[in-house]
Protein backbone atom coordinates (compact mmCIF):
# COMPACT_ATOMS: atom_id res chain seq x y z
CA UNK A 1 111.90 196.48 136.50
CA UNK A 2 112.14 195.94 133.12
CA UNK A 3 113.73 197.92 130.08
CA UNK A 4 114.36 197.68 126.12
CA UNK A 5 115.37 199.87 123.46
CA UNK A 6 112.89 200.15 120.89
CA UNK A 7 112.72 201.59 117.49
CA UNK A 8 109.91 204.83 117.50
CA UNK A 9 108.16 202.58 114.30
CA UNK A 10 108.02 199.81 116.36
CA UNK A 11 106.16 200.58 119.34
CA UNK A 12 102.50 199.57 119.84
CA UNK A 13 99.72 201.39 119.60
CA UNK A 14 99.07 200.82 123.71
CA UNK A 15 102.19 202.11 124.19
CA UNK A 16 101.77 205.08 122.21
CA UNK A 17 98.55 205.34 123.96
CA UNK A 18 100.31 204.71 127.72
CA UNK A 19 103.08 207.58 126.45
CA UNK A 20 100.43 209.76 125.84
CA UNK A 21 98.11 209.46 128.74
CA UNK A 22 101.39 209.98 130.87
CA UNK A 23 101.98 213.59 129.04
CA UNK A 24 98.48 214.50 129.76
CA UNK A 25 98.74 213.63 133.74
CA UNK A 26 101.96 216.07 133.88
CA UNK A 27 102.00 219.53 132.71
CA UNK A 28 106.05 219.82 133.12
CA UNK A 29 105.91 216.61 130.03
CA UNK A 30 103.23 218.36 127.76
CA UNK A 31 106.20 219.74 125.24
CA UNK A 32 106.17 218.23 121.60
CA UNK A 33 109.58 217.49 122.27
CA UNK A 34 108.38 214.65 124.39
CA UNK A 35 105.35 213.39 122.41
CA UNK A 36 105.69 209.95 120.69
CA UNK A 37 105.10 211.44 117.44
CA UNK A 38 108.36 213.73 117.47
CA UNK A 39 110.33 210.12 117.93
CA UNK A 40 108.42 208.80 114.98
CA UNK A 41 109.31 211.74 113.33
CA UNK A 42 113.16 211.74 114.19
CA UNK A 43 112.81 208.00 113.27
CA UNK A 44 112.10 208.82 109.61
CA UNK A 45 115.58 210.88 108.87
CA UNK A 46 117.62 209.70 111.22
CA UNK A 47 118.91 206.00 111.67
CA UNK A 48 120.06 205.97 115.79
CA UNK A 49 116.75 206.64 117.46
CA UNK A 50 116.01 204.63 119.79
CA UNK A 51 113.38 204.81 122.73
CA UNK A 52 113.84 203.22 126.54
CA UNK A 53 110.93 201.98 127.42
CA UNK A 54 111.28 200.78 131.09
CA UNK A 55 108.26 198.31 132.42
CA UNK A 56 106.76 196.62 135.86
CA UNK A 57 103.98 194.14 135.80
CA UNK A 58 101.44 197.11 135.23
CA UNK A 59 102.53 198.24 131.88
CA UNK A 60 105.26 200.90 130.88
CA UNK A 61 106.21 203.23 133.68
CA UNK A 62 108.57 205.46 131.19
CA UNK A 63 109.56 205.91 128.06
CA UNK A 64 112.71 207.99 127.42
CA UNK A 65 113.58 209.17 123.52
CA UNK A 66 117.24 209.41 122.62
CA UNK A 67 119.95 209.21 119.80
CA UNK A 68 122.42 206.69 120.34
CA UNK A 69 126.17 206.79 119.38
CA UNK A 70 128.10 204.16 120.86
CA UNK A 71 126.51 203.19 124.35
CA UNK A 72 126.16 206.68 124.78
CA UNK A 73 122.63 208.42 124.63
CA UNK A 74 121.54 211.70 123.80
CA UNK A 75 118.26 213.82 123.24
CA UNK A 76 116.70 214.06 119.84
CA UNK A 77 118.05 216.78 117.11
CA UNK A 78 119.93 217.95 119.71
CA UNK A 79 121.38 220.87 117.75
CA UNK A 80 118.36 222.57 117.61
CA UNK A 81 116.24 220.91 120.98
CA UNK A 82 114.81 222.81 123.59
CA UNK A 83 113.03 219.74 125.31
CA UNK A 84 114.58 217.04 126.05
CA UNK A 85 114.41 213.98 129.08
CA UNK A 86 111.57 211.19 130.03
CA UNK A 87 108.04 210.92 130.42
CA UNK A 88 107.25 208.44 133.62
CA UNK A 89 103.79 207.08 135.12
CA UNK A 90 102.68 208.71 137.88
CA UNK A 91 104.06 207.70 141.57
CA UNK A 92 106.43 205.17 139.51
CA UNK A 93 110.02 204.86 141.47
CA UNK A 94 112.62 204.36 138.60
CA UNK A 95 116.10 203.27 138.31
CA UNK A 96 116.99 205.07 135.55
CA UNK A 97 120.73 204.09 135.79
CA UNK A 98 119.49 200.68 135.97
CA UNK A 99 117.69 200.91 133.45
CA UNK A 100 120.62 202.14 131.38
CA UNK A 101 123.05 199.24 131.89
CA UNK A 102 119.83 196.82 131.30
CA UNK A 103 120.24 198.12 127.50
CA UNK A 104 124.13 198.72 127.39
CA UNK A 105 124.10 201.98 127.56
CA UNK A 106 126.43 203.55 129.76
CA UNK A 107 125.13 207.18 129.82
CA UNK A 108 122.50 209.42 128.57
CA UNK A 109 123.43 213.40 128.61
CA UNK A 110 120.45 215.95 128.61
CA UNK A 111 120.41 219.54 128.58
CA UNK A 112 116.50 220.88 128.31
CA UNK A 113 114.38 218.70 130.92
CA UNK A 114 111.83 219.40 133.14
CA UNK A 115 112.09 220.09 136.69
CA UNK A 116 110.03 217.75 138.24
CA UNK A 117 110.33 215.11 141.07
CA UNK A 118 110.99 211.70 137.76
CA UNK A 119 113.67 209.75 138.04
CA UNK A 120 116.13 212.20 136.24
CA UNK A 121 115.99 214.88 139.25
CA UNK A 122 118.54 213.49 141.21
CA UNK A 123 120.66 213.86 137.76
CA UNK A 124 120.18 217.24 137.39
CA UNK A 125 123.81 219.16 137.83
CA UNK A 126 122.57 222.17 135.96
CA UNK A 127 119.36 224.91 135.82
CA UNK A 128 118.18 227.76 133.44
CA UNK A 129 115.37 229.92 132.56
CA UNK A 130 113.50 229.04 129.51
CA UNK A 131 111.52 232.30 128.57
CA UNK A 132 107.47 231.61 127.89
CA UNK A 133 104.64 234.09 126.55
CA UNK A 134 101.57 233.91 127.82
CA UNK A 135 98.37 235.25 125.61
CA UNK A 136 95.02 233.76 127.76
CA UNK A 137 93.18 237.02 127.04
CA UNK A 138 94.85 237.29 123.36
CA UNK A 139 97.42 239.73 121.80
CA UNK A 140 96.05 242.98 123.22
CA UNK A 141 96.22 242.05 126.11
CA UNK A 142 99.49 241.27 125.94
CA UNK A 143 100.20 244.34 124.71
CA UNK A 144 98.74 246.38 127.31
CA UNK A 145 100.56 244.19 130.03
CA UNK A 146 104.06 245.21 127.92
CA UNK A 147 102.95 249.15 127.92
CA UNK A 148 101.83 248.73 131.68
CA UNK A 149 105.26 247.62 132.50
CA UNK A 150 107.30 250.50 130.45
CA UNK A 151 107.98 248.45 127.70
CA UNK A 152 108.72 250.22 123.95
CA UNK A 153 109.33 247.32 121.98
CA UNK A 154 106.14 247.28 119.92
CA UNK A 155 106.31 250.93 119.13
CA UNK A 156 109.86 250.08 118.70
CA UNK A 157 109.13 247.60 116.45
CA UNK A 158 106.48 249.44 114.20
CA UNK A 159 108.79 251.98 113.34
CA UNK A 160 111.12 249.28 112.28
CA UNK A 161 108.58 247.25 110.36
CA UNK A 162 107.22 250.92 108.71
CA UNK A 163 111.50 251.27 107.75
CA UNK A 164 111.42 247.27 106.43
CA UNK A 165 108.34 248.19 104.11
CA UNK A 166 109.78 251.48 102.67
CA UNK A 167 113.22 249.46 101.91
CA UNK A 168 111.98 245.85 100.65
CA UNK A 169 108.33 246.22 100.06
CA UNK A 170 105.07 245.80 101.64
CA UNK A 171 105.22 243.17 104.78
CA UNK A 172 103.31 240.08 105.34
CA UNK A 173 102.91 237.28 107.48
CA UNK A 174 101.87 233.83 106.93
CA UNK A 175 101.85 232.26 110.41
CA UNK A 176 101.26 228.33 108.75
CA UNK A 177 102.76 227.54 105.00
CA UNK A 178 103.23 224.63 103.24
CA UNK A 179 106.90 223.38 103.48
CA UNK A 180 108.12 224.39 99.72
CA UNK A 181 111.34 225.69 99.68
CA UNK A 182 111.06 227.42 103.32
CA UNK A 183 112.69 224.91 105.36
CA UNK A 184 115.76 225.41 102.97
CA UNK A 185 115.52 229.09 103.45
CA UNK A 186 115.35 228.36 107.63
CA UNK A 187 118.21 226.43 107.27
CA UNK A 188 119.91 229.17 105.25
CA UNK A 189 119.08 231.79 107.45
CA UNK A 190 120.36 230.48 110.74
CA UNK A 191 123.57 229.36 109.79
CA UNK A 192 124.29 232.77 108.64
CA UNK A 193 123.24 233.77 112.30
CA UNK A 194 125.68 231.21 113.97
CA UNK A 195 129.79 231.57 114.64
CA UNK A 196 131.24 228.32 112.93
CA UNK A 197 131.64 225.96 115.36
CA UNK A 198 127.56 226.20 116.40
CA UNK A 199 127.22 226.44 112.24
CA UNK A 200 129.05 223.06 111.62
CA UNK A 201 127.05 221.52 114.31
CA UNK A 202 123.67 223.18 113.22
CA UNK A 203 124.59 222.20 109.06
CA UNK A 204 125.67 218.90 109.95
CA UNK A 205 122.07 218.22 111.52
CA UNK A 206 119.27 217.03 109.63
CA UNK A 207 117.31 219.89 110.45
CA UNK A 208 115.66 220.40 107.22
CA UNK A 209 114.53 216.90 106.20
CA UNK A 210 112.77 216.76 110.04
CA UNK A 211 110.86 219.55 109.19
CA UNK A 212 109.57 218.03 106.22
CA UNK A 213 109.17 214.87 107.49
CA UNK A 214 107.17 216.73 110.41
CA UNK A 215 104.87 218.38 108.12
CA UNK A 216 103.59 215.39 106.31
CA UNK A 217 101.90 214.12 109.44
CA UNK A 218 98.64 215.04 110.18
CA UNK A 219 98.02 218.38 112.39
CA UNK A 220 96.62 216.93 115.89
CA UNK A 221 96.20 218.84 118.97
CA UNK A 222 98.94 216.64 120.00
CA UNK A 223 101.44 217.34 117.83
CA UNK A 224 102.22 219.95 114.75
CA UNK A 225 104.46 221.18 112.78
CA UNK A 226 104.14 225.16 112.60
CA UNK A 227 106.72 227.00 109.83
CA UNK A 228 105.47 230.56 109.52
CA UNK A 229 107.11 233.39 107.13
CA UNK A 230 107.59 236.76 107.33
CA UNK A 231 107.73 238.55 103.69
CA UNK A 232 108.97 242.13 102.56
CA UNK A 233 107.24 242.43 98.72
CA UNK A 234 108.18 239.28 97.29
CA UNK A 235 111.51 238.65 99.41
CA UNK A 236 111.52 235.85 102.77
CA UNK A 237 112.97 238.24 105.68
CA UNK A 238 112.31 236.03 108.47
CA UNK A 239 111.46 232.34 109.08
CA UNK A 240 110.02 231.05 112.17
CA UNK A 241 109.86 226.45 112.70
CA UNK A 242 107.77 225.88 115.62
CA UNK A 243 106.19 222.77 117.30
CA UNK A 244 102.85 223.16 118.79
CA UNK A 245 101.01 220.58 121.27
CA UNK A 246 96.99 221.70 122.10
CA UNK A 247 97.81 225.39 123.65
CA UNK A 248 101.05 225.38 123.35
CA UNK A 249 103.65 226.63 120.86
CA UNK A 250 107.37 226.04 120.91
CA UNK A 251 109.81 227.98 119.35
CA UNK A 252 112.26 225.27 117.88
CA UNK A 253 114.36 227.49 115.11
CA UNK A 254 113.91 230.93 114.34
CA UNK A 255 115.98 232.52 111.67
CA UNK A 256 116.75 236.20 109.89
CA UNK A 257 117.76 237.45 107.27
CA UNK A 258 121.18 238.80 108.86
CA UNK A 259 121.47 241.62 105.80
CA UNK A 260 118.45 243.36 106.91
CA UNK A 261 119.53 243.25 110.73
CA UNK A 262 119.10 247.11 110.63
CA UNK A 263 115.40 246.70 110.66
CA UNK A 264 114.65 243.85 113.08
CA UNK A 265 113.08 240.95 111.15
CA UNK A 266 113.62 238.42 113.66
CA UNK A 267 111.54 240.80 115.90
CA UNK A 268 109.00 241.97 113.75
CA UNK A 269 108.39 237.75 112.73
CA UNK A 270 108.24 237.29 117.17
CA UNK A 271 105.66 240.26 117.31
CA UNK A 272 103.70 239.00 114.36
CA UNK A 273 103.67 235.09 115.50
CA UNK A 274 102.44 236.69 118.89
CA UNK A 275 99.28 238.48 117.49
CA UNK A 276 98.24 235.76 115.38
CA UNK A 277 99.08 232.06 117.26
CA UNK A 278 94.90 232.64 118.30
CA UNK A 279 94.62 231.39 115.25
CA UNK A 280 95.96 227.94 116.03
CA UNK A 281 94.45 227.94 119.62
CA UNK A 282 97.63 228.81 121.36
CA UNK A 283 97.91 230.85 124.54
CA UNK A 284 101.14 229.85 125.13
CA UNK A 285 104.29 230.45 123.49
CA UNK A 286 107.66 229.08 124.78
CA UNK A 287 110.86 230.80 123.62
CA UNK A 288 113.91 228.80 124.82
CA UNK A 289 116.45 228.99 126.55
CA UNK A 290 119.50 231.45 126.13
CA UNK A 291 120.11 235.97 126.43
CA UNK A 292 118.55 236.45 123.71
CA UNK A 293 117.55 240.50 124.06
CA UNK A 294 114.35 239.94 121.81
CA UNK A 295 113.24 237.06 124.38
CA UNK A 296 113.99 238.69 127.32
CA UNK A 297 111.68 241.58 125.83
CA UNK A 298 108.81 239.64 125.09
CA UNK A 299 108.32 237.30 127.60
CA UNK A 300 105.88 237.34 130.64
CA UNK A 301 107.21 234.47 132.60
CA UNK A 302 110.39 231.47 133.01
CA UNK A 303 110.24 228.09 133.72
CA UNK A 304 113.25 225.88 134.86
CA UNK A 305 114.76 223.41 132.57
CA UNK A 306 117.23 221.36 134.04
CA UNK A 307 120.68 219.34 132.42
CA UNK A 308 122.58 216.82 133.53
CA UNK A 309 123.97 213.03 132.93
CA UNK A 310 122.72 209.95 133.74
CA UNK A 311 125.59 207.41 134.07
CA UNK A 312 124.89 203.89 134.18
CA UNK A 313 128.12 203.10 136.44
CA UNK A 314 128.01 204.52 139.76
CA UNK A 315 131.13 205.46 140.47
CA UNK A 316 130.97 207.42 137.21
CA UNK A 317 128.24 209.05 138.99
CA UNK A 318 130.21 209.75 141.95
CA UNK A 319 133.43 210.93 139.97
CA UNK A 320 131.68 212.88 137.81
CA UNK A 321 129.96 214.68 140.82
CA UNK A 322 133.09 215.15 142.53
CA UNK A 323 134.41 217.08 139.06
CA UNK A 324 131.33 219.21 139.59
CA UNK A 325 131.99 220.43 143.06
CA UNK A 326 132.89 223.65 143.37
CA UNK A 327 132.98 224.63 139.93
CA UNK A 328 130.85 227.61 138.97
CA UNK A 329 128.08 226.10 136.41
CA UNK A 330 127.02 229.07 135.26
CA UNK A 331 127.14 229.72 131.32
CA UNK A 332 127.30 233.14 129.59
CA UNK A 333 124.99 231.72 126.94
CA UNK A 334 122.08 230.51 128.89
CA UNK A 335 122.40 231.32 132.61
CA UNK A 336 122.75 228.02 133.95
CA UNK A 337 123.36 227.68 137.59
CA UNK A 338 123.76 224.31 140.24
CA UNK A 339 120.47 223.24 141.14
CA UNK A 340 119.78 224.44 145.03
C-alpha cells in the first residue's frame, strides 16, 4: 500500500478519471459531496484541502477528500456538509489507519458517510437517517402518494403560499439563477435561522465564496451547482443551494426569510423545488440529515449515513472505543444511534 496527500489542482487527469469510474461502480458514493470536482472546488477558497490518495501496483484504490488542521483531518465545508468519507475501488482491502500515519496524520473525523462495507465501516461509532424524495413518475405523483398516505401539507401549504402572495406580492420560483447577489442573501438568511454558536461556525465558513466558485464550473451530469429562489413581488423569501450529480439533487443549505415564518417560505421553496427538479433530470432529492418537521413531511424514504473517527494510533482506537461503551449515542438533533 501506498498513500500521499495531494492538492485537488494537482491530481491527474487518470486519477480524476479512476475517482470517477469508482463513484459510478457504487451507488452509496454517487453524492457530489464525493465527486473530484467538489475538492477542486473547495480547493479554490480554501487553502487546507488536501486529498489521500492511497495506491497498490494497479492504480489508486481510494481517494479520501479532507481539510487538514494540524495532523488532524476533517470533511470538506464541514459546517454546511451532508456527505462526507472515501470513495475506494471495488473488492480493494484498505488500511485506512495506515494509510493515515503514512501521511502524518493522526486522525480523520467524519460525520455524513455512507454505509457500506469500505474501509471506514469498521470506524463507524455513530448512525442516522438522512431523509430522500423520490419523484420517478414526477411531481404528481408524488403528490398523490402524500394524499394516499393522509398527508395535508400541500393543501397546507397553498393556503400559506395564497397568505404569502396577499402580504408580499405575487410568488415565483426560479429553480436555477445566476449567482448575483443570492449567495449573499443564502448566507444572510441562514444565520438568522441558527442559535449563535451554529451561527459563528456557519459565518466563519466560506460558504458563500464556494458557491460562487461552484457556479463558474461548467454544469455536467457529474457535478452542478443548483441555487434556486423563491420571490414574493420583488422581495427574496426563500433561498435554496443545492448540489446535483446526474439524477440526483442534494440539499446542501436552505434558508428563510425568518420574518415571514408565519407563512412558510422555507416550505413553500421545498414544495416548489419538488415540482420543478424534472427540469434538471432529477428524480431524486436528498434532504439531510436532522428533525427537521418540513423533512420529515416530505420525504418518501431514509438512508443511513454513518460518523465516526479514524485514528491513526491504535490504541487511540481502542481508548476511544472504550469511551464509547455504554454511552447512549443518540443526539436530539439528528437521531443518531450505535451502529448494530
Amino acid at each position: 500500500m501506498r498513500a500521499h496527500l495531494r492538492r485537488p489542482r494537482d491530481l491527474s487527469d487518470d486519477e480524476r478519471a479512476a475517482w470517477c469510474a469508482m463513484q459510478d461502480h457504487q451507488a452509496a458514493y454517487r453524492t457530489p459531496f464525493l465527486s473530484p470536482q467538489h475538492a477542486l472546488v473547495a480547493d479554490t477558497v480554501m487553502d487546507d484541502v488536501w486529498v489521500l490518495v492511497i495506491s497498490d501496483d494497479h492504480g489508486p484504490t481510494a481517494f479520501l477528500p479532507l481539510q487538514r488542521t494540524g495532523d488532524r483531518g476533517r470533511p470538506l465545508l464541514d459546517a454546511c456538509n451532508d456527505g462526507d468519507g472515501m470513495v475506494q475501488r471495488s473488492g480493494a482491502s484498505l488500511d485506512v489507519s495506515g494509510a493515515l500515519r503514512l501521511v502524518g496524520l493522526a486522525s480523520f473525523t467524519f460525520g455524513h458517510t455512507p454505509v457500506v462495507a469500505d474501509g471506514l465501516c469498521r470506524f463507524h461509532e455513530a448512525r442516522a437517517l438522512s431523509s430522500i424524495v423520490d419523484l420517478p413518475f414526477g411531481f404528481e405523483d408524488y403528490a398523490q402518494q402524500l394524499r394516499d398516505r393522509g398527508s395535508s401539507v400541500l393543501s397546507e401549504a397553498a393556503r400559506k403560499a395564497r397568505r404569502l402572495a396577499r402580504e408580499e406580492g405575487d410568488l415565483r420560483f426560479d429553480i436555477d439563477v445566476e449567482e448575483g447577489g443570492a449567495a449573499a442573501i443564502l448566507v444572510r438568511m441562514k444565520a438568522e435561522q441558527l442559535p449563535p454558536v451554529e451561527r459563528e461556525r456557519f459565518l466563519a465558513a466560506p460558504v458563500g465564496e464556494f458557491i460562487t466558485a461552484a457556479g463558474r464550473l461548467p454544469a455536467s451530469e457529474d457535478y452542478e451547482s443548483i441555487l434556486s429562489v423563491l420571490w414574493a413581488g420583488d422581495t427574496p423569501v426563500a433561498v435554496h443551494w443545492g448540489l446535483r450529480r446526474g439524477p440526483l439533487l442534494v440539499s446542501v443549505v436552505p434558508a428563510y426569510s425568518t420574518a415571514l415564518a408565519r407563512c412558510s417560505p422555507g416550505l413553500l421553496l421545498h414544495i416548489e423545488l419538488l415540482r420543478q427538479v424534472e427540469k434538471l433530470g432529477v428524480t431524486r432529492l436528498e434532504l439531510g440529515l436532522g428533525a427537521n418537521p418540513v423533512k420529515k413531511r416530505l420525504r418518501t424514504g431514509t438512508q443511513a449515513l454513518a460518523a465516526g473517527t479514524v485514528e491513526a494510533n491504535p490504541f487511540r482506537l481502542v481508548a476511544r472505543r472504550a469511551r464509547n461503551a455504554g454511552r447512549a449515542l443518540g443526539r436530539v438533533g439528528d437521531g443518531r444511534q450505535a451502529p448494530s
